[in-house]
PDB file of N, CA and C in Angstrom:
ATOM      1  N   UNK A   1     -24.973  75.664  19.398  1.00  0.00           N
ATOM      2  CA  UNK A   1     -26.003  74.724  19.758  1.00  0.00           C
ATOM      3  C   UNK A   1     -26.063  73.651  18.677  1.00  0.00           C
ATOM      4  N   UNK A   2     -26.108  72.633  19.577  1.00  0.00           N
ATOM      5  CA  UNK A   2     -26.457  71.039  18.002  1.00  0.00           C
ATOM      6  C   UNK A   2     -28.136  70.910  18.597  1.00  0.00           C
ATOM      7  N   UNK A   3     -28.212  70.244  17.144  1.00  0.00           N
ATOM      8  CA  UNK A   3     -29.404  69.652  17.218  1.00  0.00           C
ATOM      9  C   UNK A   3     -29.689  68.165  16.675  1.00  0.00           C
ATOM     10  N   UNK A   4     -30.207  67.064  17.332  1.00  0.00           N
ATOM     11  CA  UNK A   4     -30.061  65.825  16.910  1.00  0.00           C
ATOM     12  C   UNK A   4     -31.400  65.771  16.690  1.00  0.00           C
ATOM     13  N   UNK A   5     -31.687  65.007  15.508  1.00  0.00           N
ATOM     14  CA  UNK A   5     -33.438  65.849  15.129  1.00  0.00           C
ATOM     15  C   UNK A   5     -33.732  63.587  14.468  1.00  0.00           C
ATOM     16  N   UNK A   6     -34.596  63.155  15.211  1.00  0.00           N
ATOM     17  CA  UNK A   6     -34.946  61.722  15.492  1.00  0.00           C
ATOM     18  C   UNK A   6     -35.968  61.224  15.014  1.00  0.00           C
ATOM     19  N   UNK A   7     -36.157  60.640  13.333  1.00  0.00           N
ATOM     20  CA  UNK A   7     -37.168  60.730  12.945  1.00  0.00           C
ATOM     21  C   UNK A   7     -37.802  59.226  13.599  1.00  0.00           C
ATOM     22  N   UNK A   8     -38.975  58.915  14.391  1.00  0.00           N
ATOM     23  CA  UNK A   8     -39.707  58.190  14.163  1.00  0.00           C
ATOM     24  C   UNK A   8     -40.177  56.752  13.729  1.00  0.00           C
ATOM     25  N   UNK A   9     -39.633  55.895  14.672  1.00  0.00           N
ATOM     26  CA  UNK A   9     -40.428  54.741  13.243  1.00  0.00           C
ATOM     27  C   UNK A   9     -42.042  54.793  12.938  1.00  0.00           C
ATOM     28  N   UNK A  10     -42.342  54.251  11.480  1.00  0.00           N
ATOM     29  CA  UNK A  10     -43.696  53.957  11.457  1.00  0.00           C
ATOM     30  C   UNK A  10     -44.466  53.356  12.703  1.00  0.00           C
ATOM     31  N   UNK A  11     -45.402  54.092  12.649  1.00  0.00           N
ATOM     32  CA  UNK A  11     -46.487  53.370  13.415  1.00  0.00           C
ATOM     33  C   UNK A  11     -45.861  53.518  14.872  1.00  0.00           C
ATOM     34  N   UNK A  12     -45.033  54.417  15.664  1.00  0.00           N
ATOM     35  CA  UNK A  12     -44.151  54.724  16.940  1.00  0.00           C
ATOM     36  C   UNK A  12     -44.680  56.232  17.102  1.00  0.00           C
ATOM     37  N   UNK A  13     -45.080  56.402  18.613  1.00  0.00           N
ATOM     38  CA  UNK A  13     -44.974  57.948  19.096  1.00  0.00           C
ATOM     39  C   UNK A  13     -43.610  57.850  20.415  1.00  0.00           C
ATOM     40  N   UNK A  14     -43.376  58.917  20.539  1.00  0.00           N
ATOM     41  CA  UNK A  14     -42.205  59.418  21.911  1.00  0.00           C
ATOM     42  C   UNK A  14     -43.199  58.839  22.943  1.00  0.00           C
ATOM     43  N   UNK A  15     -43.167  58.208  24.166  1.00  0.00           N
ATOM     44  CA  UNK A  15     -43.658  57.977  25.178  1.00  0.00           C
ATOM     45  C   UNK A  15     -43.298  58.675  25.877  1.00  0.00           C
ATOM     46  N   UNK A  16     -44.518  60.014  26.477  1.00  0.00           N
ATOM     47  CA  UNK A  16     -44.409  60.834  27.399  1.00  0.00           C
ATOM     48  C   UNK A  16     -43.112  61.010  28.863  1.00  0.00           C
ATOM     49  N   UNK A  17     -43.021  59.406  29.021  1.00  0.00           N
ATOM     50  CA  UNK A  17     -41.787  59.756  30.233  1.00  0.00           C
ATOM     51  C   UNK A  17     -40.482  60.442  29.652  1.00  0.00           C
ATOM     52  N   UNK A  18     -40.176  59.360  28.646  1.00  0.00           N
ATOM     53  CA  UNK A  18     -38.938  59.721  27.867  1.00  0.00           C
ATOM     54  C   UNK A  18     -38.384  61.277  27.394  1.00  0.00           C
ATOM     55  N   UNK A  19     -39.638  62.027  26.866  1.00  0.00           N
ATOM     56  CA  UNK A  19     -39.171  62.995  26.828  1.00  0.00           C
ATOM     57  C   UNK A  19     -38.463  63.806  28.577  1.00  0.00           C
ATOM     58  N   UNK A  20     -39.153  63.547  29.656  1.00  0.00           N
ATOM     59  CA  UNK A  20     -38.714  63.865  30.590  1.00  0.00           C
ATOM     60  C   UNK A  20     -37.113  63.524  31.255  1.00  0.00           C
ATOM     61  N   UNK A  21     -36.868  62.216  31.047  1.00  0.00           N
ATOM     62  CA  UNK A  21     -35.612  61.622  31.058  1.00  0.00           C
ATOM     63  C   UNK A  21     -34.521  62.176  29.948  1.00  0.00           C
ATOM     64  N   UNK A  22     -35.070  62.425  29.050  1.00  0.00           N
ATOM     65  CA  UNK A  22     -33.645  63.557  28.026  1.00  0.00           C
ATOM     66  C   UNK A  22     -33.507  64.755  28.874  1.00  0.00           C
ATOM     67  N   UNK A  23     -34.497  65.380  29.375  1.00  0.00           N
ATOM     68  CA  UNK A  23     -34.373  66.823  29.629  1.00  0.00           C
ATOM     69  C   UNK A  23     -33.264  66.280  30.976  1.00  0.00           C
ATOM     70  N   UNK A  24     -33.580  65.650  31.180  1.00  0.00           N
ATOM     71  CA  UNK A  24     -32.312  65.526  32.725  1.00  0.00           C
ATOM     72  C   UNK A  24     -31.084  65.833  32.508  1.00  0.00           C
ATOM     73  N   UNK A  25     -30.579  65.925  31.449  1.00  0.00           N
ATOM     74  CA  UNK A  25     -29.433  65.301  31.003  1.00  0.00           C
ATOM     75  C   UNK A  25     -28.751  66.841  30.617  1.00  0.00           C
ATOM     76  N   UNK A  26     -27.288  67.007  31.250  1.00  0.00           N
ATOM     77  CA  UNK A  26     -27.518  68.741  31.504  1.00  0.00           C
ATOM     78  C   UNK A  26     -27.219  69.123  30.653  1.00  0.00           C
ATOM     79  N   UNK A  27     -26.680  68.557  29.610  1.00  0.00           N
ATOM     80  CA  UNK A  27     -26.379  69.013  28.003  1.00  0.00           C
ATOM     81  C   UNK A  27     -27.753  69.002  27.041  1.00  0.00           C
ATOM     82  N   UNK A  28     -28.295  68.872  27.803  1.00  0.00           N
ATOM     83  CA  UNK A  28     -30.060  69.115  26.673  1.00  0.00           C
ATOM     84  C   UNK A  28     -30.997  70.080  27.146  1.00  0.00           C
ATOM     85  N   UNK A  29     -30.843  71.441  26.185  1.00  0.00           N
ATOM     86  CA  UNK A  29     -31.008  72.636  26.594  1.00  0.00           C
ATOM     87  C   UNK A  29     -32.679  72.133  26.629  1.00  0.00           C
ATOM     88  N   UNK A  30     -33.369  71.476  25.509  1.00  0.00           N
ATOM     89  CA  UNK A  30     -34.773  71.452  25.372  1.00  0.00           C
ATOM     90  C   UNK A  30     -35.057  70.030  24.101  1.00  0.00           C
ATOM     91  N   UNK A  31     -36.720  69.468  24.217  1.00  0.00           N
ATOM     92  CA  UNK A  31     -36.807  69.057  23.709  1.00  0.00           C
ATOM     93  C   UNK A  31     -37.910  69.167  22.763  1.00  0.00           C
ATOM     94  N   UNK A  32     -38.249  69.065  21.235  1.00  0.00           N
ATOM     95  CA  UNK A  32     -39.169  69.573  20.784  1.00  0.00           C
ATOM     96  C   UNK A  32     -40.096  68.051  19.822  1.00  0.00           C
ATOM     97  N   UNK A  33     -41.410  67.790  19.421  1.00  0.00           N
ATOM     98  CA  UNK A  33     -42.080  66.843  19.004  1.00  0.00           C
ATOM     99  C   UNK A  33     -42.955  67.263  18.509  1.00  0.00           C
ATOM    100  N   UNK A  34     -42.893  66.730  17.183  1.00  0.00           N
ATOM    101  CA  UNK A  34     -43.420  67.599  16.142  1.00  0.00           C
ATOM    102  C   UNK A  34     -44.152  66.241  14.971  1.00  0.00           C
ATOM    103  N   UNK A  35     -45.035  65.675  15.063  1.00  0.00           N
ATOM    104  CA  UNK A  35     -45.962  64.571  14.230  1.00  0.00           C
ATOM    105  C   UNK A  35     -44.911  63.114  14.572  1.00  0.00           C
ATOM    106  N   UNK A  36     -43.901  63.327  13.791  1.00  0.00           N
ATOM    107  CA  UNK A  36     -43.250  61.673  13.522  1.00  0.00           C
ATOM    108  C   UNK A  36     -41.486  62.003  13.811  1.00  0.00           C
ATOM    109  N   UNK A  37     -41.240  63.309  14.099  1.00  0.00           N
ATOM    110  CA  UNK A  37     -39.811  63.969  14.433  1.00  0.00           C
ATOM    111  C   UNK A  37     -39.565  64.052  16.194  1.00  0.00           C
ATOM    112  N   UNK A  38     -38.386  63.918  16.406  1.00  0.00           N
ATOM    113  CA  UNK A  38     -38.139  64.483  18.038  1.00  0.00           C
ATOM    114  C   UNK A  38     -36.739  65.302  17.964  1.00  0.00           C
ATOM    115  N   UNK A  39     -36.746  66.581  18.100  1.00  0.00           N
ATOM    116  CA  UNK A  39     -35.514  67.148  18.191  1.00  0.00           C
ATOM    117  C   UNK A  39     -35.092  67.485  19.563  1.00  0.00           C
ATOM    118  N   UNK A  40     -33.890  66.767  19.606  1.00  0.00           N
ATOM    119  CA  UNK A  40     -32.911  67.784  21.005  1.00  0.00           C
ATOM    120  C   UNK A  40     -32.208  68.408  20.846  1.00  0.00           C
ATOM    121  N   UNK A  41     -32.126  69.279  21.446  1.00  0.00           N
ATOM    122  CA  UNK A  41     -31.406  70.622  21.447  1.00  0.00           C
ATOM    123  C   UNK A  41     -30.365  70.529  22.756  1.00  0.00           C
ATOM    124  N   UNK A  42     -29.528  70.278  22.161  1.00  0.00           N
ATOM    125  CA  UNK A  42     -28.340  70.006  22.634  1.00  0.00           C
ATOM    126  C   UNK A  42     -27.402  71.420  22.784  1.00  0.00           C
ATOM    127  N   UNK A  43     -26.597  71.914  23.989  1.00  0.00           N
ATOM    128  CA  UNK A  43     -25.501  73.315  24.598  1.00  0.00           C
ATOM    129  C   UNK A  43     -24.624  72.931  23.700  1.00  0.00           C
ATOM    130  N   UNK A  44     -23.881  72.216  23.442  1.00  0.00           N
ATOM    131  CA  UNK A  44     -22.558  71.838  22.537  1.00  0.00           C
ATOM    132  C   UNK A  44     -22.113  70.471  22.602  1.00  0.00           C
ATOM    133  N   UNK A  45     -21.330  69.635  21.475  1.00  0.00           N
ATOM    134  CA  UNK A  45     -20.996  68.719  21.146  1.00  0.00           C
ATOM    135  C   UNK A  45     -19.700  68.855  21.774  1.00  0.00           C
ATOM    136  N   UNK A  46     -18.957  67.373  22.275  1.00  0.00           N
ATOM    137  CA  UNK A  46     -17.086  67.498  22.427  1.00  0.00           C
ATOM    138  C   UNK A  46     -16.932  66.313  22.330  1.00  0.00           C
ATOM    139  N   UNK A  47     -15.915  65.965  23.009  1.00  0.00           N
ATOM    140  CA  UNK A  47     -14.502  64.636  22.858  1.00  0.00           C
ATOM    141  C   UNK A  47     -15.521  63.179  23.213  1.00  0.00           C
ATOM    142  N   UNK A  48     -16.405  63.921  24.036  1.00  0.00           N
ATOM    143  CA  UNK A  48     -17.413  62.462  25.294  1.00  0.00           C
ATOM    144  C   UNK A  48     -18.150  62.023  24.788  1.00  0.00           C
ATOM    145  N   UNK A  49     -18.447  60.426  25.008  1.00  0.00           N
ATOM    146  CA  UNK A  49     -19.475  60.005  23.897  1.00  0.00           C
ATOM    147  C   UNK A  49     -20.589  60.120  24.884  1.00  0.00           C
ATOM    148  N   UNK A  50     -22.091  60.067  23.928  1.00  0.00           N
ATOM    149  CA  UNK A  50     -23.137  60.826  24.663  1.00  0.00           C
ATOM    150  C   UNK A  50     -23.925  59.718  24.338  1.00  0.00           C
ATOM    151  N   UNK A  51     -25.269  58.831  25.027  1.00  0.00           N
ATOM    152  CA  UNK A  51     -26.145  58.096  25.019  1.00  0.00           C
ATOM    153  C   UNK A  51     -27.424  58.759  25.057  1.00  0.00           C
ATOM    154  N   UNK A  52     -28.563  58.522  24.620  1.00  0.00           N
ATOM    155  CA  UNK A  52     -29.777  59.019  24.579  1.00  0.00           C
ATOM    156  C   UNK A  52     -30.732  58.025  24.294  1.00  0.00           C
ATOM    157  N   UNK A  53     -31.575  57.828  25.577  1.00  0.00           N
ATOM    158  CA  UNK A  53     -32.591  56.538  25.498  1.00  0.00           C
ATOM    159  C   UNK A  53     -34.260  57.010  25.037  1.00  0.00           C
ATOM    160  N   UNK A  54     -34.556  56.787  23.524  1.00  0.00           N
ATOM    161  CA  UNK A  54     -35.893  57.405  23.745  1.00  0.00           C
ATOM    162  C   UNK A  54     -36.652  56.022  23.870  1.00  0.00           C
ATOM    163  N   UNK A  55     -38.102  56.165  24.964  1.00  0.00           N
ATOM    164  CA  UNK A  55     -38.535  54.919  25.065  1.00  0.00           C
ATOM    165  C   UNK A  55     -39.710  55.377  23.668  1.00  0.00           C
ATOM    166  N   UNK A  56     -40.209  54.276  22.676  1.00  0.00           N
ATOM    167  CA  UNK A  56     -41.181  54.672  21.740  1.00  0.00           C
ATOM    168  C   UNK A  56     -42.480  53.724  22.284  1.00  0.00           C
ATOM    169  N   UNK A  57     -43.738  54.303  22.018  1.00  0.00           N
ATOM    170  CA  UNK A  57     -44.697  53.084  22.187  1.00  0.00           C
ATOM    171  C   UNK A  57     -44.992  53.053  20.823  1.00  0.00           C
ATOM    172  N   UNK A  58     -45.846  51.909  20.455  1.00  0.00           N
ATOM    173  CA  UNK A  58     -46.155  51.272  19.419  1.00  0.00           C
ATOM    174  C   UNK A  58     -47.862  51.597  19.124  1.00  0.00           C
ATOM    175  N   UNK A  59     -48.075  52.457  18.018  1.00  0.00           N
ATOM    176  CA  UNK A  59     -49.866  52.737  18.447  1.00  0.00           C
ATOM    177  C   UNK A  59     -49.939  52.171  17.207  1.00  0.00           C
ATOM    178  N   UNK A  60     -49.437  51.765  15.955  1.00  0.00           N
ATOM    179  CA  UNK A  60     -49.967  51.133  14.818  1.00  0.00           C
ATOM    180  C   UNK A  60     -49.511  50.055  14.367  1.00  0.00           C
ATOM    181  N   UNK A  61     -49.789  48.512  14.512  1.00  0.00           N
ATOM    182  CA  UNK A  61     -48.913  47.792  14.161  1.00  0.00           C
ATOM    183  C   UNK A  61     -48.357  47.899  12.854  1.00  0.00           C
ATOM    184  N   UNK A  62     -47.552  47.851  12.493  1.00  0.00           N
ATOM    185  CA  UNK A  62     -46.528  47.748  10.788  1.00  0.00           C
ATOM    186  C   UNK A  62     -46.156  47.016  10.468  1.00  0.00           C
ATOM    187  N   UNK A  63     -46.099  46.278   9.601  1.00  0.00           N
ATOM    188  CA  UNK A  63     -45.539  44.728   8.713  1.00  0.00           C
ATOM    189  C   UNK A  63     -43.825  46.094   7.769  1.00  0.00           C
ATOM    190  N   UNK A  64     -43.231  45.409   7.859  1.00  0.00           N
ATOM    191  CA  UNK A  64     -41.788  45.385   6.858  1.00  0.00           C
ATOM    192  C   UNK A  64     -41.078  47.262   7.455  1.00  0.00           C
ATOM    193  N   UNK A  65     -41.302  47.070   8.634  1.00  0.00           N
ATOM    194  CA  UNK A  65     -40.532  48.243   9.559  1.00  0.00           C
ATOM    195  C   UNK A  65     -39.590  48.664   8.905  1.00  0.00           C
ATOM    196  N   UNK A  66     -39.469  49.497   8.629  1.00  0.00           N
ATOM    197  CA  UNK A  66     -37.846  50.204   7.549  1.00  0.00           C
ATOM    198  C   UNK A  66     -37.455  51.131   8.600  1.00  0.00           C
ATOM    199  N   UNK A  67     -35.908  51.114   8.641  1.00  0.00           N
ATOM    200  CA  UNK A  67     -35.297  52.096   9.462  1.00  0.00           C
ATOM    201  C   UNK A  67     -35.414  53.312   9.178  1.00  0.00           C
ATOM    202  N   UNK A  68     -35.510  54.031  10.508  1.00  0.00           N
ATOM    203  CA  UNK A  68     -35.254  55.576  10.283  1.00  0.00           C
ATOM    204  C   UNK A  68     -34.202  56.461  10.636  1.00  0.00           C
ATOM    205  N   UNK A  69     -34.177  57.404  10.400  1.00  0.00           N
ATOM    206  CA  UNK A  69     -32.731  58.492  10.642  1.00  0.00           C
ATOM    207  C   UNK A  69     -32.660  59.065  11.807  1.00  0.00           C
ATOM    208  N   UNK A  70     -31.507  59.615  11.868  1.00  0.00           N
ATOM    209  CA  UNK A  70     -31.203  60.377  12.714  1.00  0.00           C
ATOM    210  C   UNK A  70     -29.904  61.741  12.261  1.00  0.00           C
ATOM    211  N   UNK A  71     -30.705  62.266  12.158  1.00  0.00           N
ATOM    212  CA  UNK A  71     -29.132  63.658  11.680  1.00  0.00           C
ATOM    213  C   UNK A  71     -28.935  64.477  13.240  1.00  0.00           C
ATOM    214  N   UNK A  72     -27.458  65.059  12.953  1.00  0.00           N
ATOM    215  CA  UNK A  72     -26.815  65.787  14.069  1.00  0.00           C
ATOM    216  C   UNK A  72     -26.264  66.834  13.006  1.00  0.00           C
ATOM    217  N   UNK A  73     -26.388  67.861  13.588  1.00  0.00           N
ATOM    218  CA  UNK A  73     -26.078  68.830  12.767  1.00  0.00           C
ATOM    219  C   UNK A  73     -26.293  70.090  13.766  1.00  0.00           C
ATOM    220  N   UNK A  74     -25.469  71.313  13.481  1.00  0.00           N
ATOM    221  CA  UNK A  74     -25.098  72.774  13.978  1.00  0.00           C
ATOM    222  C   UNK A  74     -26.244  73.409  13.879  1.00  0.00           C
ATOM    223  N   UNK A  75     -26.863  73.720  15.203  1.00  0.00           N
ATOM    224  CA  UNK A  75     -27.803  74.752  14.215  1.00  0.00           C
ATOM    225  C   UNK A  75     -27.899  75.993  13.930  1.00  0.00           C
ATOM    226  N   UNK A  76     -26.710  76.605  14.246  1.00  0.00           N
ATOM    227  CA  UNK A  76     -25.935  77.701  13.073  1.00  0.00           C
ATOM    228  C   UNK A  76     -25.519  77.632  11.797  1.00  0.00           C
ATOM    229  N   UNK A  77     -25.568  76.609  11.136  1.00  0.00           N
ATOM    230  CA  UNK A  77     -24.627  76.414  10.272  1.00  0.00           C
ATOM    231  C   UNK A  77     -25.348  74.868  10.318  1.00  0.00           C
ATOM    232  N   UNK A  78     -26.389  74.330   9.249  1.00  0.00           N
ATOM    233  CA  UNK A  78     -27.361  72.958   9.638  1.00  0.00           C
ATOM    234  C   UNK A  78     -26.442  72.248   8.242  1.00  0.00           C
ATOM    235  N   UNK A  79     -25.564  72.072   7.812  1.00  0.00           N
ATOM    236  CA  UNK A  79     -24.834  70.811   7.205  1.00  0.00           C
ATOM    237  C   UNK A  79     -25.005  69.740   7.913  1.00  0.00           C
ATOM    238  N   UNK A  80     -25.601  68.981   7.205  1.00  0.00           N
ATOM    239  CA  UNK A  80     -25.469  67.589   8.103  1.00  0.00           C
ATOM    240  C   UNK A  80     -23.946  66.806   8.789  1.00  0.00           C
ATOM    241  N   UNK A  81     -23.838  66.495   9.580  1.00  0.00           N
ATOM    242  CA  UNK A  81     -22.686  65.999  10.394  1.00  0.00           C
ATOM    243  C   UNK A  81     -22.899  64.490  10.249  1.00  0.00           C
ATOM    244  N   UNK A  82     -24.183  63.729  10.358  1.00  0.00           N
ATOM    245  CA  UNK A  82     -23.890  62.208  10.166  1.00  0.00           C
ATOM    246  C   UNK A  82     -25.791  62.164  10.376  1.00  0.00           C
ATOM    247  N   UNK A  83     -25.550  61.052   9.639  1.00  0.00           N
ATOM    248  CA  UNK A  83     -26.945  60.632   9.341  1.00  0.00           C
ATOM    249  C   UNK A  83     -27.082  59.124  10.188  1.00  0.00           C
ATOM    250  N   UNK A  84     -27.100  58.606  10.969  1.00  0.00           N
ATOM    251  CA  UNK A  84     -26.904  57.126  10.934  1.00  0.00           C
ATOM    252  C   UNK A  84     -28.759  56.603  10.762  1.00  0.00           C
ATOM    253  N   UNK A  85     -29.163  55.368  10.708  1.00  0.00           N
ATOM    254  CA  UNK A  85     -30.017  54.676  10.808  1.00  0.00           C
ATOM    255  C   UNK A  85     -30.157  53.482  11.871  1.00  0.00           C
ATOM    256  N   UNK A  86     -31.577  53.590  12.031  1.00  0.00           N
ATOM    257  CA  UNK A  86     -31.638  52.721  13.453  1.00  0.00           C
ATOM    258  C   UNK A  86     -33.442  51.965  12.736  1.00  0.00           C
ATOM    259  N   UNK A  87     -33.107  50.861  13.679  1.00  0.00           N
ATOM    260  CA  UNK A  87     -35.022  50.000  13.325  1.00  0.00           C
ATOM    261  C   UNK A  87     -34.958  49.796  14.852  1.00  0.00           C
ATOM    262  N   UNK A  88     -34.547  50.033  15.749  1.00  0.00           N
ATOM    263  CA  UNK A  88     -35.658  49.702  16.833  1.00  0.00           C
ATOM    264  C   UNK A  88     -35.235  48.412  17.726  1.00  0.00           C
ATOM    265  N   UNK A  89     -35.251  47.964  19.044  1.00  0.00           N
ATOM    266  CA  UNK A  89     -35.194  46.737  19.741  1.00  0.00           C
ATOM    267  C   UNK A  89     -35.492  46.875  20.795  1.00  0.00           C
ATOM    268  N   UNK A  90     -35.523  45.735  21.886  1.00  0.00           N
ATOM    269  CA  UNK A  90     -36.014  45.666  22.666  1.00  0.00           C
ATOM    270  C   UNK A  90     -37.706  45.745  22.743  1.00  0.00           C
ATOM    271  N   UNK A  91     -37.993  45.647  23.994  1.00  0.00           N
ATOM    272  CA  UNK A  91     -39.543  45.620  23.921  1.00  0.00           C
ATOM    273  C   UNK A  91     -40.389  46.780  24.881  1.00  0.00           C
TER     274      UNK A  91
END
């Protein structure tokens, strides 16, 4: 099992649909939301590249938005696999 564990921007919650729209997706065993984190729990990683749309709403406005992470990692065995960073677009 992977787990892609989605921290949050400031001042952003998960918007209730979104979590529903991951679970569709037949490689996402479950999804978990936890203060400013969103983890999916992902059956297994392979060759296919994989997209994941979380919609965020905005409940606090924030001046100087700093990006946040995202790790993928085993969760047998939680070495990090890749960290990338993201700030956010669209509206």
């Amino acid at each position: 099992m992977v787990i892609v564990e989605v921290s949050l921007l400031s001042g952003f919650v998960l918007s209730p649909g979104s979590r529903v729209l991951l679970e569709r997706k037949t490689i996402v065993k479950k999804t978990e939301v936890k203060a400013d984190v969103v983890y999916i729990y992902l059956e297994k990683l392979n060759d296919e590249s994989q997209t994941f749309i979380l919609q965020l709403e905005q409940v606090i406005q924030m001046k100087n938005l700093k990006p946040a992470s995202i790790k993928v990692y085993d969760y047998y065995q939680p070495g990090v696999l890749q960290i990338p960073s993201y700030s956010g677009f669209g509206s």
